[in-house]
PDB file of N, CA and C in Angstrom:
ATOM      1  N   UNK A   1      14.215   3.400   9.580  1.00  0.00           N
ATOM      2  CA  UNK A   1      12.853   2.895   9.553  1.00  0.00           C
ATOM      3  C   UNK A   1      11.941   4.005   9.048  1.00  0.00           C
ATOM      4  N   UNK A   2      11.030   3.675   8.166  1.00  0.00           N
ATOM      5  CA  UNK A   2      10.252   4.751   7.865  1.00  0.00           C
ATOM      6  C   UNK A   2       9.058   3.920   7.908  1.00  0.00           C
ATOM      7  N   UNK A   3       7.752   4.890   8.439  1.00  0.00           N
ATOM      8  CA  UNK A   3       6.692   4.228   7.865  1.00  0.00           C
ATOM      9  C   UNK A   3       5.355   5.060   6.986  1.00  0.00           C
ATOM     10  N   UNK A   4       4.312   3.870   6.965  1.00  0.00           N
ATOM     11  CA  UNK A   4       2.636   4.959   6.164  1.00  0.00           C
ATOM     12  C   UNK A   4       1.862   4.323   7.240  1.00  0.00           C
ATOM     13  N   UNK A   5       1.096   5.506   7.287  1.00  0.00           N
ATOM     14  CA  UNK A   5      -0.131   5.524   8.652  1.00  0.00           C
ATOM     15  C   UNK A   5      -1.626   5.755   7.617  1.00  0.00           C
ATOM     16  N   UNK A   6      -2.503   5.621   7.955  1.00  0.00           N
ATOM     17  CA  UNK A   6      -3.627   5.935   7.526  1.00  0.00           C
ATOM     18  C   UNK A   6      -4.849   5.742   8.480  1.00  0.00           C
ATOM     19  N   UNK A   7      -5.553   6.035   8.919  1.00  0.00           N
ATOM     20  CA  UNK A   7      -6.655   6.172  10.011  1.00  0.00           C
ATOM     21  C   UNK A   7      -7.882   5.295   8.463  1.00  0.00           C
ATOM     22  N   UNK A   8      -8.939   4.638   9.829  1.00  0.00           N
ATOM     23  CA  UNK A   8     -10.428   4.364   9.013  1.00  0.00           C
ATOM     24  C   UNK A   8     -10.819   5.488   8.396  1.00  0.00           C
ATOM     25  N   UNK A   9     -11.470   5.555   7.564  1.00  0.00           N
ATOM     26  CA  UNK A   9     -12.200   6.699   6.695  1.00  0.00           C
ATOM     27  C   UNK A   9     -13.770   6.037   5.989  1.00  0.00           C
ATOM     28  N   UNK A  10     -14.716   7.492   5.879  1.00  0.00           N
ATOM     29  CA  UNK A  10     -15.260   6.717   4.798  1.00  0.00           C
ATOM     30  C   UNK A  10     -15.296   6.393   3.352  1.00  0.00           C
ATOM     31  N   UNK A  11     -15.696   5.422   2.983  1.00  0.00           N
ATOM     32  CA  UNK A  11     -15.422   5.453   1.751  1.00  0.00           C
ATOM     33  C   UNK A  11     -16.459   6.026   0.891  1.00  0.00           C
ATOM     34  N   UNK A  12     -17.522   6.556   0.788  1.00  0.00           N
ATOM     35  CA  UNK A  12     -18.822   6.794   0.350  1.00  0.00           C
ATOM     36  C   UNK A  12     -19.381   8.150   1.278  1.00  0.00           C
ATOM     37  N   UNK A  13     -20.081   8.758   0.270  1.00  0.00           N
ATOM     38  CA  UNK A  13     -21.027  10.166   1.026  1.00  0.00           C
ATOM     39  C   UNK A  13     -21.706   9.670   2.148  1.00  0.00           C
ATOM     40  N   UNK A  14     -22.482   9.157   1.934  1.00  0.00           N
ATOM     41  CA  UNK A  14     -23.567   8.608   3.152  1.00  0.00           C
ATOM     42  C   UNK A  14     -22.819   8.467   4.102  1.00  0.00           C
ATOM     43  N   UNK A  15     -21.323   7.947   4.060  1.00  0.00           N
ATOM     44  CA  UNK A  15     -20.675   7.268   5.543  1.00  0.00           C
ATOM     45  C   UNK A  15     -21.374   5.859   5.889  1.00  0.00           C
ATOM     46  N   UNK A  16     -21.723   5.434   5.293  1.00  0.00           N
ATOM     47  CA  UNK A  16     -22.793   3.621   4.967  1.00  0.00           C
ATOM     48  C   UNK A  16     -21.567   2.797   5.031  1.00  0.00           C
ATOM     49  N   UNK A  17     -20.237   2.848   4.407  1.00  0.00           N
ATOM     50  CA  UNK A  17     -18.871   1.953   4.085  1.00  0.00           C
ATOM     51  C   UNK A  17     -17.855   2.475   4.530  1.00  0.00           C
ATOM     52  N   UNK A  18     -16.980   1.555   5.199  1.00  0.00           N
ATOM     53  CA  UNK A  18     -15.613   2.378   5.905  1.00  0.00           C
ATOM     54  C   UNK A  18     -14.609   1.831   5.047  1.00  0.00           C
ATOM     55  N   UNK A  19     -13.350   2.489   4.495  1.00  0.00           N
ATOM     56  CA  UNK A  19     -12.529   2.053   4.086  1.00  0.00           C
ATOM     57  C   UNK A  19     -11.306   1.752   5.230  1.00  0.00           C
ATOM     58  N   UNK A  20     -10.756   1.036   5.641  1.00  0.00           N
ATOM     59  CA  UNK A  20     -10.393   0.185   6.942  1.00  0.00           C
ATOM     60  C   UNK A  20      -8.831   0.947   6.811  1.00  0.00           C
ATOM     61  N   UNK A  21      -8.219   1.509   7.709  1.00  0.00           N
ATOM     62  CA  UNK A  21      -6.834   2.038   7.782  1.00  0.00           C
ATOM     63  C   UNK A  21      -6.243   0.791   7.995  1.00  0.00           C
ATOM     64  N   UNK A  22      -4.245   1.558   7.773  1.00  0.00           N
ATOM     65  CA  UNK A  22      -3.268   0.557   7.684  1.00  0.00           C
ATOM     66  C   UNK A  22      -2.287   1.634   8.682  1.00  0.00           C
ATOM     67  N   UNK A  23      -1.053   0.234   9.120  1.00  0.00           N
ATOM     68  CA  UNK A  23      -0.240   1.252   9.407  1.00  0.00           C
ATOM     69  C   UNK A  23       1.168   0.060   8.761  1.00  0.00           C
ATOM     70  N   UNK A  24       1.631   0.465   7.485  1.00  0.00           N
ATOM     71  CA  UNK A  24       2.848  -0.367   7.577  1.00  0.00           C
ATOM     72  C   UNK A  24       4.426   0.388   7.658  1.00  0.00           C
ATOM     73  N   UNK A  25       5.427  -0.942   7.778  1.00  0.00           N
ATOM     74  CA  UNK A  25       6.810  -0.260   8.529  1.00  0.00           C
ATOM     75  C   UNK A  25       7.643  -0.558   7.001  1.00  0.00           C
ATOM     76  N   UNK A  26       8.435   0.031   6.866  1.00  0.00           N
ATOM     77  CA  UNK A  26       9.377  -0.171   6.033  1.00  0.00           C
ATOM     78  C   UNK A  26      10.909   0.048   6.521  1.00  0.00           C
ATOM     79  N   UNK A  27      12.257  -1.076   5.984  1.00  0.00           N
ATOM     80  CA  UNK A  27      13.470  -0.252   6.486  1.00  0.00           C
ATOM     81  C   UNK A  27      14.198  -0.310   5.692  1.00  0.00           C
ATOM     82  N   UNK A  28      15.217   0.591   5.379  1.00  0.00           N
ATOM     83  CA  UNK A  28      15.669   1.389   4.627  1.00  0.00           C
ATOM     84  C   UNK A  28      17.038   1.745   4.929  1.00  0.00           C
ATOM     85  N   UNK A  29      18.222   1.188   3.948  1.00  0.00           N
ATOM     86  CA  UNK A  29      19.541   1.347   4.564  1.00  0.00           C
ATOM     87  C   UNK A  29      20.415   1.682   3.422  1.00  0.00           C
ATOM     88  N   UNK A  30      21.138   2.873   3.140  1.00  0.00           N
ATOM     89  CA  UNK A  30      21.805   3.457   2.052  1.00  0.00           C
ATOM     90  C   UNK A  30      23.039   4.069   2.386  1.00  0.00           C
ATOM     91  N   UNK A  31      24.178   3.374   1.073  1.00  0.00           N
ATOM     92  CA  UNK A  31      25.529   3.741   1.553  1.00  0.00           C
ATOM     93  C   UNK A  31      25.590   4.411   0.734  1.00  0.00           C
ATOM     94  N   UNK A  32      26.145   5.807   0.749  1.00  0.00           N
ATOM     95  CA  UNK A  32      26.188   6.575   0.088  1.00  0.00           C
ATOM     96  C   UNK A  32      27.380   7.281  -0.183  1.00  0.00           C
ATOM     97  N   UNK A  33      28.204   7.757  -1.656  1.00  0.00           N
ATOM     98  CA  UNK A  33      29.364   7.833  -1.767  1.00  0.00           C
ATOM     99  C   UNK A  33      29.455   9.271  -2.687  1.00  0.00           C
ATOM    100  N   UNK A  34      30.636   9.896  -2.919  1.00  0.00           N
ATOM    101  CA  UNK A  34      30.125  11.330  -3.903  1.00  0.00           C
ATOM    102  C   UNK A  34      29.633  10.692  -5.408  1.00  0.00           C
ATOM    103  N   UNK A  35      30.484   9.157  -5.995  1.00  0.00           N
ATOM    104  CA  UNK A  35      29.753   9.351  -6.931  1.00  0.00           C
ATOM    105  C   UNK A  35      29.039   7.860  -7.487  1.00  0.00           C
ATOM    106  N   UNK A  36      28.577   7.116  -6.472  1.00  0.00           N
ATOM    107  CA  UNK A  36      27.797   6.080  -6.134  1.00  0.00           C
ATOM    108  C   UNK A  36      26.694   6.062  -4.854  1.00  0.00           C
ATOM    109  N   UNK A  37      25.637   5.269  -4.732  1.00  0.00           N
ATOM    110  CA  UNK A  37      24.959   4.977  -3.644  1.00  0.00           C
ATOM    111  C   UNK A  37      24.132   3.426  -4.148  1.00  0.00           C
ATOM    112  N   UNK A  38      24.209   2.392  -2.351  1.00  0.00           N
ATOM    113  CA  UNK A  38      23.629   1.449  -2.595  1.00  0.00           C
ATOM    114  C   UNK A  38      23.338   1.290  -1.535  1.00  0.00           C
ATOM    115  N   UNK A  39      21.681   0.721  -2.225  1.00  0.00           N
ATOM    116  CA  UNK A  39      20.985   0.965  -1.052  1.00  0.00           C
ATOM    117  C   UNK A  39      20.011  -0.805  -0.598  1.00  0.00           C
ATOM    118  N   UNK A  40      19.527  -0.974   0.506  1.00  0.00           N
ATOM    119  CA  UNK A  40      18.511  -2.156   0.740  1.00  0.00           C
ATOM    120  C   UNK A  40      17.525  -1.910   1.020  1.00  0.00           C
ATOM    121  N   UNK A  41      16.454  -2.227   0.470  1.00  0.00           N
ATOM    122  CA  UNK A  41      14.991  -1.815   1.100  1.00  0.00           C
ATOM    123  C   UNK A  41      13.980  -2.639   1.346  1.00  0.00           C
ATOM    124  N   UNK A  42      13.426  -3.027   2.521  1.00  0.00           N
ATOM    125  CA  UNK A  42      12.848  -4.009   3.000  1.00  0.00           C
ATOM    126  C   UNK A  42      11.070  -3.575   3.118  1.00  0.00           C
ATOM    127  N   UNK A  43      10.233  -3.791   2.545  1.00  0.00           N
ATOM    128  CA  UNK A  43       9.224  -3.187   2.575  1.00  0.00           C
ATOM    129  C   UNK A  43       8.192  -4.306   3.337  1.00  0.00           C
ATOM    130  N   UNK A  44       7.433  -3.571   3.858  1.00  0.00           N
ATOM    131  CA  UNK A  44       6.121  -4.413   4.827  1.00  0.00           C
ATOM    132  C   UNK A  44       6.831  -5.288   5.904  1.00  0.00           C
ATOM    133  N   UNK A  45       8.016  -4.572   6.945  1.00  0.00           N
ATOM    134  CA  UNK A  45       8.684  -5.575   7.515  1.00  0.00           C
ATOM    135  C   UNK A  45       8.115  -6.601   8.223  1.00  0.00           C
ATOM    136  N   UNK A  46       6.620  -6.458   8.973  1.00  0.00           N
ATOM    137  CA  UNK A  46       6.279  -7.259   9.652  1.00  0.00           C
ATOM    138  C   UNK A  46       4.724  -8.014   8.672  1.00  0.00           C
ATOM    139  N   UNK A  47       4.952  -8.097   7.296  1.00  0.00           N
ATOM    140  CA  UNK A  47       4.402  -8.875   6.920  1.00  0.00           C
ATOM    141  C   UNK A  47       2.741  -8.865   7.059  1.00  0.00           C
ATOM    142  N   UNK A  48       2.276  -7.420   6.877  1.00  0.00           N
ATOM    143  CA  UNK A  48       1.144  -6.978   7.392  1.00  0.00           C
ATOM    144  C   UNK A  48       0.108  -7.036   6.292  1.00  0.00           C
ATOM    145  N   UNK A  49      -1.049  -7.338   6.267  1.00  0.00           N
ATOM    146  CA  UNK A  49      -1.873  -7.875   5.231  1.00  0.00           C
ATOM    147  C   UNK A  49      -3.015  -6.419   5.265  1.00  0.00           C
ATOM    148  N   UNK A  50      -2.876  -5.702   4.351  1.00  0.00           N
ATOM    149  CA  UNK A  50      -3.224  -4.199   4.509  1.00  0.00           C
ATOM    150  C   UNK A  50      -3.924  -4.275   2.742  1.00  0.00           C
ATOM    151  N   UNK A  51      -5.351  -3.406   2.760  1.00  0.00           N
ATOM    152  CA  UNK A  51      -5.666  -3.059   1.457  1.00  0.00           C
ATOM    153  C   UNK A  51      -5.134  -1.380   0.897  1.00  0.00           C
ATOM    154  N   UNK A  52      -4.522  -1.569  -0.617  1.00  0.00           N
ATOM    155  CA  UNK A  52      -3.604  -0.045  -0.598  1.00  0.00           C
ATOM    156  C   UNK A  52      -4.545   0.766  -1.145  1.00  0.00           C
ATOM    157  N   UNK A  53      -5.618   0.293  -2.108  1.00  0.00           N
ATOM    158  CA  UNK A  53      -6.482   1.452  -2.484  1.00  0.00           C
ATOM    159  C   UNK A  53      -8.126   0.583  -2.064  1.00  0.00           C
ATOM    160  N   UNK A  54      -8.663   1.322  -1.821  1.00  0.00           N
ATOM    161  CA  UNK A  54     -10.234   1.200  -1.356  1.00  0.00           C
ATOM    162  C   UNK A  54     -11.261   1.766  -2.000  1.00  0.00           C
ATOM    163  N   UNK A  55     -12.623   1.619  -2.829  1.00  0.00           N
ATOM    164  CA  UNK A  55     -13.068   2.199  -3.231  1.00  0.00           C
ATOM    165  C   UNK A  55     -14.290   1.639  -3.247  1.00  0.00           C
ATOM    166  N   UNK A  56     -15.563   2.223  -2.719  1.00  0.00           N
ATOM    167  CA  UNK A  56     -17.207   1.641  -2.894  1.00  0.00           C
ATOM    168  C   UNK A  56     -17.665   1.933  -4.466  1.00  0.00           C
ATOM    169  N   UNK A  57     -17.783   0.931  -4.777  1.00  0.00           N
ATOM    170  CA  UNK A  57     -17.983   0.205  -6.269  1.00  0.00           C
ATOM    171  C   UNK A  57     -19.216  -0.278  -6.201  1.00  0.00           C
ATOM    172  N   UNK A  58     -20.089   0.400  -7.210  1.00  0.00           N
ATOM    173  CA  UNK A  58     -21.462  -0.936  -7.600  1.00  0.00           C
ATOM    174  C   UNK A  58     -20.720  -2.102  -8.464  1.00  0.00           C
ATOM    175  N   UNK A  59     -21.507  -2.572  -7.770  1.00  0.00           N
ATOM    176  CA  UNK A  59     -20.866  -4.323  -8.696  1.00  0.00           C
ATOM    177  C   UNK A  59     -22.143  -4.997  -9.108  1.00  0.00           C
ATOM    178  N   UNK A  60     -22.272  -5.907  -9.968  1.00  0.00           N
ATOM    179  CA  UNK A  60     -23.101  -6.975 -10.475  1.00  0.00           C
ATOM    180  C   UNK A  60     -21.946  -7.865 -11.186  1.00  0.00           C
ATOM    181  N   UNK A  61     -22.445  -9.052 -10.452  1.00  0.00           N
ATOM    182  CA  UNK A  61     -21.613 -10.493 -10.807  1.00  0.00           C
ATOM    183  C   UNK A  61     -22.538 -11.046 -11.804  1.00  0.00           C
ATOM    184  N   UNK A  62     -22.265 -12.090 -12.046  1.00  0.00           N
ATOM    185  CA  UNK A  62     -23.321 -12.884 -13.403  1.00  0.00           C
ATOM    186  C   UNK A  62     -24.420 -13.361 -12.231  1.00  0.00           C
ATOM    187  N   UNK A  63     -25.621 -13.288 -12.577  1.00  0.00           N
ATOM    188  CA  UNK A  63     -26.323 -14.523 -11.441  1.00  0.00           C
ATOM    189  C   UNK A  63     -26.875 -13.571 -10.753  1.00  0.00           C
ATOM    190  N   UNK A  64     -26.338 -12.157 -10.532  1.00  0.00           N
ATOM    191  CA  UNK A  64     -26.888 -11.381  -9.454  1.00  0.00           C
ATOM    192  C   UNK A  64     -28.268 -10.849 -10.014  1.00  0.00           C
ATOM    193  N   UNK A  65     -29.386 -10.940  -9.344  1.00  0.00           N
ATOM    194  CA  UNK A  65     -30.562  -9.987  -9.656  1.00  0.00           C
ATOM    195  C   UNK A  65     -30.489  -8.043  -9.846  1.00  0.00           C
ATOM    196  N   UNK A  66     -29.516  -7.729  -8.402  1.00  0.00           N
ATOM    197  CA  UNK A  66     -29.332  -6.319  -8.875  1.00  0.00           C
ATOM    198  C   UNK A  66     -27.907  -6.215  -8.118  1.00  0.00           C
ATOM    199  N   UNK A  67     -27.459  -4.821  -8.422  1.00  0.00           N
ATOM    200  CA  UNK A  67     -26.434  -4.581  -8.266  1.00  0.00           C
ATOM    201  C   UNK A  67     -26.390  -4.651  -6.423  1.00  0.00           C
ATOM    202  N   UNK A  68     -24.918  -4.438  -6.215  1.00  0.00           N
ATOM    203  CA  UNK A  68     -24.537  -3.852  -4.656  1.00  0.00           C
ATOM    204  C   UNK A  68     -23.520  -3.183  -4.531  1.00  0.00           C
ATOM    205  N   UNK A  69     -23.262  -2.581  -3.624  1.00  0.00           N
ATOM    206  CA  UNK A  69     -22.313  -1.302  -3.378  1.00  0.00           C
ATOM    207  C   UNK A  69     -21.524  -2.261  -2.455  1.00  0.00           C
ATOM    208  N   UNK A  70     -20.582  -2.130  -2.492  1.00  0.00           N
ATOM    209  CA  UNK A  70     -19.462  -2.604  -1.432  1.00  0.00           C
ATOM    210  C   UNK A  70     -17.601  -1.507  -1.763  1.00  0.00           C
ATOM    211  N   UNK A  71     -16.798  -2.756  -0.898  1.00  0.00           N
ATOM    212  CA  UNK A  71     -15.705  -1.815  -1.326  1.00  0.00           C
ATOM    213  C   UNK A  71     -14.515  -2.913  -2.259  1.00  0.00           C
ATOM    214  N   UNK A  72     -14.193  -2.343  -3.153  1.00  0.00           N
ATOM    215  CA  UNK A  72     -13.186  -2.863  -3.752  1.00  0.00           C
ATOM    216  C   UNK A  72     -11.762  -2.627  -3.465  1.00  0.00           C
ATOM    217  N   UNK A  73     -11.061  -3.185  -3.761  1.00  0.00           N
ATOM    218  CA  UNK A  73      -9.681  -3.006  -3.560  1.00  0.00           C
ATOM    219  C   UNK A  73      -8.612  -3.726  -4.170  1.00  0.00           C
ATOM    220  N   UNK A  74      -7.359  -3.331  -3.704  1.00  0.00           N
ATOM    221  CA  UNK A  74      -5.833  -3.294  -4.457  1.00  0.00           C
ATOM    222  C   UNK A  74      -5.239  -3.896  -3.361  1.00  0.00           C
ATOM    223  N   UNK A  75      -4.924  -5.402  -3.164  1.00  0.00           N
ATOM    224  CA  UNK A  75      -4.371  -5.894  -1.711  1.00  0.00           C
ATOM    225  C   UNK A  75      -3.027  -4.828  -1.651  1.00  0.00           C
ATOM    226  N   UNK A  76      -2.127  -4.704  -0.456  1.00  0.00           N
ATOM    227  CA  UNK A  76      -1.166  -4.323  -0.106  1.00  0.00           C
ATOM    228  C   UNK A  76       0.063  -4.919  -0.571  1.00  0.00           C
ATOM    229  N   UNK A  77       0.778  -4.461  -0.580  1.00  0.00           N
ATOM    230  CA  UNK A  77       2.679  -4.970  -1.235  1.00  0.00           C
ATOM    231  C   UNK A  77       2.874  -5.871   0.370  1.00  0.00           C
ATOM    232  N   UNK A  78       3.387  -7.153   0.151  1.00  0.00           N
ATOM    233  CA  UNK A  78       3.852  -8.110   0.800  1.00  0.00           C
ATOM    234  C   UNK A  78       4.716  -8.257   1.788  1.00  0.00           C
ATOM    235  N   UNK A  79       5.592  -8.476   2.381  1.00  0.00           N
ATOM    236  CA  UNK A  79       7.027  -8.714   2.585  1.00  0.00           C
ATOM    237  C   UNK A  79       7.647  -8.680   1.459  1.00  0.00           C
ATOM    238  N   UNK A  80       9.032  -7.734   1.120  1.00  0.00           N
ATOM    239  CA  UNK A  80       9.606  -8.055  -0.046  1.00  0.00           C
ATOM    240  C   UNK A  80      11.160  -7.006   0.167  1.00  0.00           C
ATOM    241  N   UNK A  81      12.086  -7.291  -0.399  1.00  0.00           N
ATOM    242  CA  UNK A  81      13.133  -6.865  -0.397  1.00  0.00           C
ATOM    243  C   UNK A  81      13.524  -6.353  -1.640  1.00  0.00           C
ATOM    244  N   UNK A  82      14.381  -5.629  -1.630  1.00  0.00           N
ATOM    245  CA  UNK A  82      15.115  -4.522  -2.976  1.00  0.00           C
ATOM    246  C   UNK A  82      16.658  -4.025  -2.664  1.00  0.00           C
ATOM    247  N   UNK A  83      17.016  -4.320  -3.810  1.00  0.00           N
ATOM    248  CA  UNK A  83      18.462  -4.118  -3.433  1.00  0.00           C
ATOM    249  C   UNK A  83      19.018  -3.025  -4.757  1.00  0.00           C
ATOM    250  N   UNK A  84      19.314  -1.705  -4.408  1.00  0.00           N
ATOM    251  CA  UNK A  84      19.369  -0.412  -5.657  1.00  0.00           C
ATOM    252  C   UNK A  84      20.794  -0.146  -5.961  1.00  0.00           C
ATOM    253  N   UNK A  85      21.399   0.316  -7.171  1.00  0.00           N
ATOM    254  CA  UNK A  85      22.564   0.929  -7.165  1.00  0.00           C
ATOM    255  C   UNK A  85      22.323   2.145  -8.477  1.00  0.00           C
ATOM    256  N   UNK A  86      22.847   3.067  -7.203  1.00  0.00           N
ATOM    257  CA  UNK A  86      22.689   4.453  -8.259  1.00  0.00           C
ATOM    258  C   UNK A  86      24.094   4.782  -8.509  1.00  0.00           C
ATOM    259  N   UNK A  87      24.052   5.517  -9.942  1.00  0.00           N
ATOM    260  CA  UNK A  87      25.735   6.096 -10.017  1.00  0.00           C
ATOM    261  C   UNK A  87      25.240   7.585 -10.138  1.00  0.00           C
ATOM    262  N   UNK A  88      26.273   8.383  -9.840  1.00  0.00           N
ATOM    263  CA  UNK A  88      25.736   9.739  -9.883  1.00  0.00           C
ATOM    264  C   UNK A  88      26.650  10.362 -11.296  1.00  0.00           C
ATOM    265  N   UNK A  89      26.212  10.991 -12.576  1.00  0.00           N
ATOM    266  CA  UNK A  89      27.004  11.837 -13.313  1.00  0.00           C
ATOM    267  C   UNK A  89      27.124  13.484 -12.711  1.00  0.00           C
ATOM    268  N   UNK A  90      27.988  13.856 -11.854  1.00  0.00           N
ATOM    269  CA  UNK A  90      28.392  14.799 -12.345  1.00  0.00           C
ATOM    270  C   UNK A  90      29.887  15.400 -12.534  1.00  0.00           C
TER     271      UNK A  90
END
């Protein structure tokens, strides 16, 4: 099992916008041989709905009179599985 932690932060000088922490799990299982390895990797095991990058952005939409500062973002990687095979040359 491995995981990423991240605490609230701000996102902006003022400290006016918080960029919201995550904590997701990942697991991770690799057979490993002198001149092969295969591995499974299960990422976001419990399916956790997390933003991966955060950033206070002026924005103006069409329609808007003036701009606003808020935070933008990059949703988080899903539930999802991976299945690897490495060969090793040496």
């Amino acid at each position: 099992m491995r995981y990423r932690c991240i605490g609230d932060r701000p996102a902006n000088v003022d400290y006016s916008l918080n960029a919201k922490g995550y904590f997701i799990t990942d697991a991770v299982i690799n057979y490993t041989k002198k001149k092969y390895e295969i591995g499974l990797t299960i990422n976001n095991v419990f399916n956790t709905k997390w933003k991966e990058t955060q950033f206070a952005t002026e924005t103006r939409l069409k329609g808007e009179l003036s701009p606003v500062t808020e935070i933008c973002f990059t949703p988080g990687t899903a539930f999802a599985a991976k299945i690897g095979f490495t060969y090793f040359f040496k």
